[in-house]
Protein backbone atom coordinates (compact mmCIF):
# COMPACT_ATOMS: atom_id res chain seq x y z
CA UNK A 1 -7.50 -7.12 -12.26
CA UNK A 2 -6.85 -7.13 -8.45
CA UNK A 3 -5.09 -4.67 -6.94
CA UNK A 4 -2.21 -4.97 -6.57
CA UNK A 5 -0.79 -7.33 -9.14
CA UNK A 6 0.34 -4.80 -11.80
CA UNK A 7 2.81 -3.22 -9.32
CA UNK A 8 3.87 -7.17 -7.75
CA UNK A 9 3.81 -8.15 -11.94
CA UNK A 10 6.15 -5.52 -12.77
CA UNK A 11 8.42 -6.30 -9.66
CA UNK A 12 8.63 -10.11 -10.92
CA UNK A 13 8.57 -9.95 -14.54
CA UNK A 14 10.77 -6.22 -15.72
CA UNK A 15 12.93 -5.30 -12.60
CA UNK A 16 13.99 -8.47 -11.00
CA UNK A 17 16.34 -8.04 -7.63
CA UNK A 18 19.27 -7.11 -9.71
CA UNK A 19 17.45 -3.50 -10.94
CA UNK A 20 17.17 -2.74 -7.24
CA UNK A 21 20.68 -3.87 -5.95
CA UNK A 22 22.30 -3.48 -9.29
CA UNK A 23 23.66 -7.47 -9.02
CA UNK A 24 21.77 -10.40 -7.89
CA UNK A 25 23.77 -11.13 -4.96
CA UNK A 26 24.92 -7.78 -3.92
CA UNK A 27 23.45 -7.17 -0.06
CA UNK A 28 22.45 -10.97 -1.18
CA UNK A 29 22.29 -12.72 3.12
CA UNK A 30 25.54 -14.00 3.49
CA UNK A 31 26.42 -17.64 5.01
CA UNK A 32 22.98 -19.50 4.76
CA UNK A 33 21.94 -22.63 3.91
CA UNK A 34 21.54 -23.01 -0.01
CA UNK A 35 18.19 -24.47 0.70
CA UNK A 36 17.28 -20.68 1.75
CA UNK A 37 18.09 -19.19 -1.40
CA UNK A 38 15.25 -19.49 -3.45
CA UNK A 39 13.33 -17.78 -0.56
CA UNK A 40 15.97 -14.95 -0.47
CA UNK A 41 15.71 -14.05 -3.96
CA UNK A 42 12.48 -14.14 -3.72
CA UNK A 43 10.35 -10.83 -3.40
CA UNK A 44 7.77 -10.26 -0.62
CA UNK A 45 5.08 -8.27 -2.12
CA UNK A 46 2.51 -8.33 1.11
CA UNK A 47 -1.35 -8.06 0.79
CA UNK A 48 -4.14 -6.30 -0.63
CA UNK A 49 -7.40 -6.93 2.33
CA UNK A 50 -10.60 -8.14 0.91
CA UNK A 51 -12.39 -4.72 2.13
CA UNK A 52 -9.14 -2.30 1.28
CA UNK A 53 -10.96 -0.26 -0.60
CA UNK A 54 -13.69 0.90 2.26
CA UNK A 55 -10.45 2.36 3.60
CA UNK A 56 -7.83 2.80 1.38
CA UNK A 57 -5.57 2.51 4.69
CA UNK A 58 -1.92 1.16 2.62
CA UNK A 59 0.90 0.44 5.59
CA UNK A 60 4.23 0.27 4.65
CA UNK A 61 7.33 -1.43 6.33
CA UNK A 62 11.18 -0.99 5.45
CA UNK A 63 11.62 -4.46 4.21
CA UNK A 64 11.59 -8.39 5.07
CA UNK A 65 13.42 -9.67 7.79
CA UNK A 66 15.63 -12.50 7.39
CA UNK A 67 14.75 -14.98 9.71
CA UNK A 68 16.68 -18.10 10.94
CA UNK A 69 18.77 -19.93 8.89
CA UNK A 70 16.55 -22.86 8.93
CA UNK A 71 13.03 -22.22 6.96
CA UNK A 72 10.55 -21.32 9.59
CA UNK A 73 7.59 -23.31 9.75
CA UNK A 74 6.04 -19.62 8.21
CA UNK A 75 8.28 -19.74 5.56
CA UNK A 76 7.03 -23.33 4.39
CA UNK A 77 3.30 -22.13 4.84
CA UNK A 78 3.93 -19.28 2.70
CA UNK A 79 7.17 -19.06 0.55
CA UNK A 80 6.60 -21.90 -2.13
CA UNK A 81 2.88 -19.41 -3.21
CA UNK A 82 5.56 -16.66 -3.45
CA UNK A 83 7.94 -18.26 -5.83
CA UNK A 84 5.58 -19.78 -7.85
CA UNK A 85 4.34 -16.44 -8.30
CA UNK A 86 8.00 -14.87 -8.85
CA UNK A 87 8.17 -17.59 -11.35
CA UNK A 88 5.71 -17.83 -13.23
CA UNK A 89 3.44 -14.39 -12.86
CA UNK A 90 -0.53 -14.69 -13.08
CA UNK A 91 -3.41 -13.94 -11.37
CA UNK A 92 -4.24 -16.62 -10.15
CA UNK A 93 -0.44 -17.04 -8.42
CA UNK A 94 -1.29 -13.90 -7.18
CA UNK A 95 -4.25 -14.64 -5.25
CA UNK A 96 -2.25 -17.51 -4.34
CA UNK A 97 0.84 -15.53 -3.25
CA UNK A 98 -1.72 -12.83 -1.38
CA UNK A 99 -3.86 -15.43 0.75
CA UNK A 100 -0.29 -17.32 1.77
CA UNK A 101 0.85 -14.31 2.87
CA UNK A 102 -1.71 -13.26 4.65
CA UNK A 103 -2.65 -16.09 6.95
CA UNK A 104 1.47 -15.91 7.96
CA UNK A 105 1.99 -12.25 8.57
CA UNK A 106 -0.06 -11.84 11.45
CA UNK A 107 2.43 -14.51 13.31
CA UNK A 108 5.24 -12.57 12.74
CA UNK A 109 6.51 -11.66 16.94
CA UNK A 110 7.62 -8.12 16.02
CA UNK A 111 6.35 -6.45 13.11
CA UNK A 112 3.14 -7.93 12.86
CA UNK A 113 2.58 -9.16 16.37
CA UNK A 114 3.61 -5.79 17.94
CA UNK A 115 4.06 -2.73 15.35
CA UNK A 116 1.57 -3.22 13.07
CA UNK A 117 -1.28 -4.77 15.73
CA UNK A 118 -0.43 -1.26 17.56
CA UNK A 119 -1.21 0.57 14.35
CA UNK A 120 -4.49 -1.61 13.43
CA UNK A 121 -5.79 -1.18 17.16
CA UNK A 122 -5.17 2.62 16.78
CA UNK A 123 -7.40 3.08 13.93
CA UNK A 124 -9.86 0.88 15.24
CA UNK A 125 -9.28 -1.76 11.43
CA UNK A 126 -9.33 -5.11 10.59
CA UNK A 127 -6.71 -7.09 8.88
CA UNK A 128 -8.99 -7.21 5.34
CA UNK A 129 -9.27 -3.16 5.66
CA UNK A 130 -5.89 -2.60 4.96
CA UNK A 131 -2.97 -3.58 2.72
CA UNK A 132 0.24 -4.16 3.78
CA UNK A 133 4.05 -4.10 2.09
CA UNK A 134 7.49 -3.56 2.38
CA UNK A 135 9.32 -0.37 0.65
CA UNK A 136 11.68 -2.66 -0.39
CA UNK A 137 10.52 -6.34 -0.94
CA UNK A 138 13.85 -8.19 -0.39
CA UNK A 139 15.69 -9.56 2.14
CA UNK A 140 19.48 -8.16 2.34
CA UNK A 141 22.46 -8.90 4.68
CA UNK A 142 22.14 -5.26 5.74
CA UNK A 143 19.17 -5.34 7.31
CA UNK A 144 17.30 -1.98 7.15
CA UNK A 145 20.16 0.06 6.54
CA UNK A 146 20.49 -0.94 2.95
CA UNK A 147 21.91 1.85 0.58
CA UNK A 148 20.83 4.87 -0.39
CA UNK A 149 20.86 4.13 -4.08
CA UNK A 150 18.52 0.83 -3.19
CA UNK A 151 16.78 2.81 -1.52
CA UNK A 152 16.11 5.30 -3.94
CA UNK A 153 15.21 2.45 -6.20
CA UNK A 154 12.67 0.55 -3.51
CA UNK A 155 10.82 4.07 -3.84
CA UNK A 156 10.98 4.19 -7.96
CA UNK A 157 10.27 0.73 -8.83
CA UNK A 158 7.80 -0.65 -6.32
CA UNK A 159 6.90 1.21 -3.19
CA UNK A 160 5.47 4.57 -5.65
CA UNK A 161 4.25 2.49 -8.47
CA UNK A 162 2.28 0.44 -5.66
CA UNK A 163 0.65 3.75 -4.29
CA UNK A 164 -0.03 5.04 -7.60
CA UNK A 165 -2.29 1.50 -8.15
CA UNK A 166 -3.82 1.26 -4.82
CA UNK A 167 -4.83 4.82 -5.06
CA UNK A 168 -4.82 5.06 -0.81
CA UNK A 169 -6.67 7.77 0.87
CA UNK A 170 -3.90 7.43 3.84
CA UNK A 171 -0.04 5.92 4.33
CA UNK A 172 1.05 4.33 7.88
CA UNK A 173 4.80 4.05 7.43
CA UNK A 174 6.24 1.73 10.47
CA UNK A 175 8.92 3.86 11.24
CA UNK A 176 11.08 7.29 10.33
CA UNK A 177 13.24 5.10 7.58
CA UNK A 178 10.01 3.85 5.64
CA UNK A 179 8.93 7.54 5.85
CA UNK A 180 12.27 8.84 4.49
CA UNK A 181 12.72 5.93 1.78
CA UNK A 182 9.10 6.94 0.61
CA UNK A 183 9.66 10.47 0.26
CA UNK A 184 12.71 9.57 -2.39
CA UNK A 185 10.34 8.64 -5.07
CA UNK A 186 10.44 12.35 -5.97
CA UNK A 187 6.36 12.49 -6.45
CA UNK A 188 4.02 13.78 -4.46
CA UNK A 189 2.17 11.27 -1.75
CA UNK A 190 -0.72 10.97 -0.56
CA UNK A 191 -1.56 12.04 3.74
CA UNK A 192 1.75 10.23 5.28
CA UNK A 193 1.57 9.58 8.98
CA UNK A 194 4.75 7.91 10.36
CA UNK A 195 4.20 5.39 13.37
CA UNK A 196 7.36 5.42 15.71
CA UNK A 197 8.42 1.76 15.66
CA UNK A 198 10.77 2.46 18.83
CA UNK A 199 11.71 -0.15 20.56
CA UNK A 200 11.62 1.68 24.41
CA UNK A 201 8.03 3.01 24.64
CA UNK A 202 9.18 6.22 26.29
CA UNK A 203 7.05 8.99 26.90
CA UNK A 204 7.94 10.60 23.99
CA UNK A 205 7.53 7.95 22.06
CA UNK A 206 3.97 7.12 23.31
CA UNK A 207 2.96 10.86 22.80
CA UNK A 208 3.96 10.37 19.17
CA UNK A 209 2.05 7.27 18.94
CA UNK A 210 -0.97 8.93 20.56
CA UNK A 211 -0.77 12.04 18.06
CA UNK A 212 -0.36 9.85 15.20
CA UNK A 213 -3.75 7.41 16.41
CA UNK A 214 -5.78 10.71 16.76
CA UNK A 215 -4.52 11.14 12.88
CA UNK A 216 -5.80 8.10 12.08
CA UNK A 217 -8.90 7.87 13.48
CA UNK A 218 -9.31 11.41 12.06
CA UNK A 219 -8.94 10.50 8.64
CA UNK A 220 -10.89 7.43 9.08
CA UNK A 221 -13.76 9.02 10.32
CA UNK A 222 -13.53 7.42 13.50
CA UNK A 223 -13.46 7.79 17.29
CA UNK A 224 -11.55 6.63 20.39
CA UNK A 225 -14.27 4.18 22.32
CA UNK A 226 -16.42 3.28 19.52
């Protein structure tokens, strides 16, 4: 079974977005084309890299951003893999879902492009060394700053049950909110290092980000130059 899709199954098939937000349209995004909806209600479940498990290295966002309220040319490269997927669960939609996602992510101008590029560069990976998801798979008209209840929930139905199948040796969270969401799953977690996503690279914040690298590449087994 590949990693990954007993965790995205579950997601799909037993919770649904209405276990999460307890309704399907509450924090539903508001005042978008109805051609958008499909994608909306549609979960996000990232990527599991072909060589993951050389690493274990699992980084973990808040959740998807919402885009424009046209779909993006990324959206039609990678959403209709992701519904079929929502819709009719296998492995083979799966694999489907995975690669689509995949080849888009890395075009993405501010999580991928900048946040999680920094974190990749700092522990010296590759994109097929790591996996990559969301906390919370669904887009919401709050942005990040859904509830505390959902995010209570993103920790107890999908972010924990996702750790507990990839079995990582280390968790990146982008950002103090993915670290705090995670802790909420009331378990114990594997080595956490939190990334500072901050927009203003301060000096503060780079010392942060420099402490955290060192982490990495500690962890990893790896050094600054090689």
């Amino acid at each position: 079974m590949q990693l990954g899709y007993k965790s995205a199954q579950r997601v799909v098939r037993d919770y649904r977005r209405e276990a999460f937000f307890g309704g399907i349209d509450i924090d539903f995004p508001k005042n978008r084309p109805l051609e958008l909806r499909d994608d909306d209600l549609t979960p996000q479940l990232g990527y599991v890299g072909e060589c993951y498990s050389e690493t274990r290295v699992l980084i973990l966002g808040i959740n998807p951003g919402n885009g424009p309220d046209v779909r993006s040319k990324a959206d039609e490269q990678m959403m209709p893999a992701l519904i079929s997927f929502a819709n009719n669960p296998s492995q083979e939609r799966f694999d489907q879902a995975q690669k689509a996602y995949k080849a888009v992510c890395v075009t993405w101008p501010v999580w991928w492009r900048r946040r999680c590029s920094e974190v990749i560069g700092a522990g010296k990976l590759e994109l097929e060394e790591v996996a990559y998801s969301n906390c919370l798979p669904w887009r919401t008209e709050s942005g990040t700053a859904f509830t505390p209840s959902v995010q209570e929930k993103a920790a107890k139905l999908y972010a924990y049950p996702l750790i507990e199948e990839l079995q990582p040796k280390l968790i990146i969270a982008l950002g103090k909110c993915a670290t705090k969401i995670l802790r909420l799953a009331g378990q114990e977690l594997p080595l956490l290092i939190t990334w500072n996503c901050a927009q203003a690279a301060t000096p503060a914040v780079l010392e942060e980000r420099a402490k955290a690298a060192a982490e990495i590449l500690t962890v990893l087994g790896r050094r600054h130059g090689n």
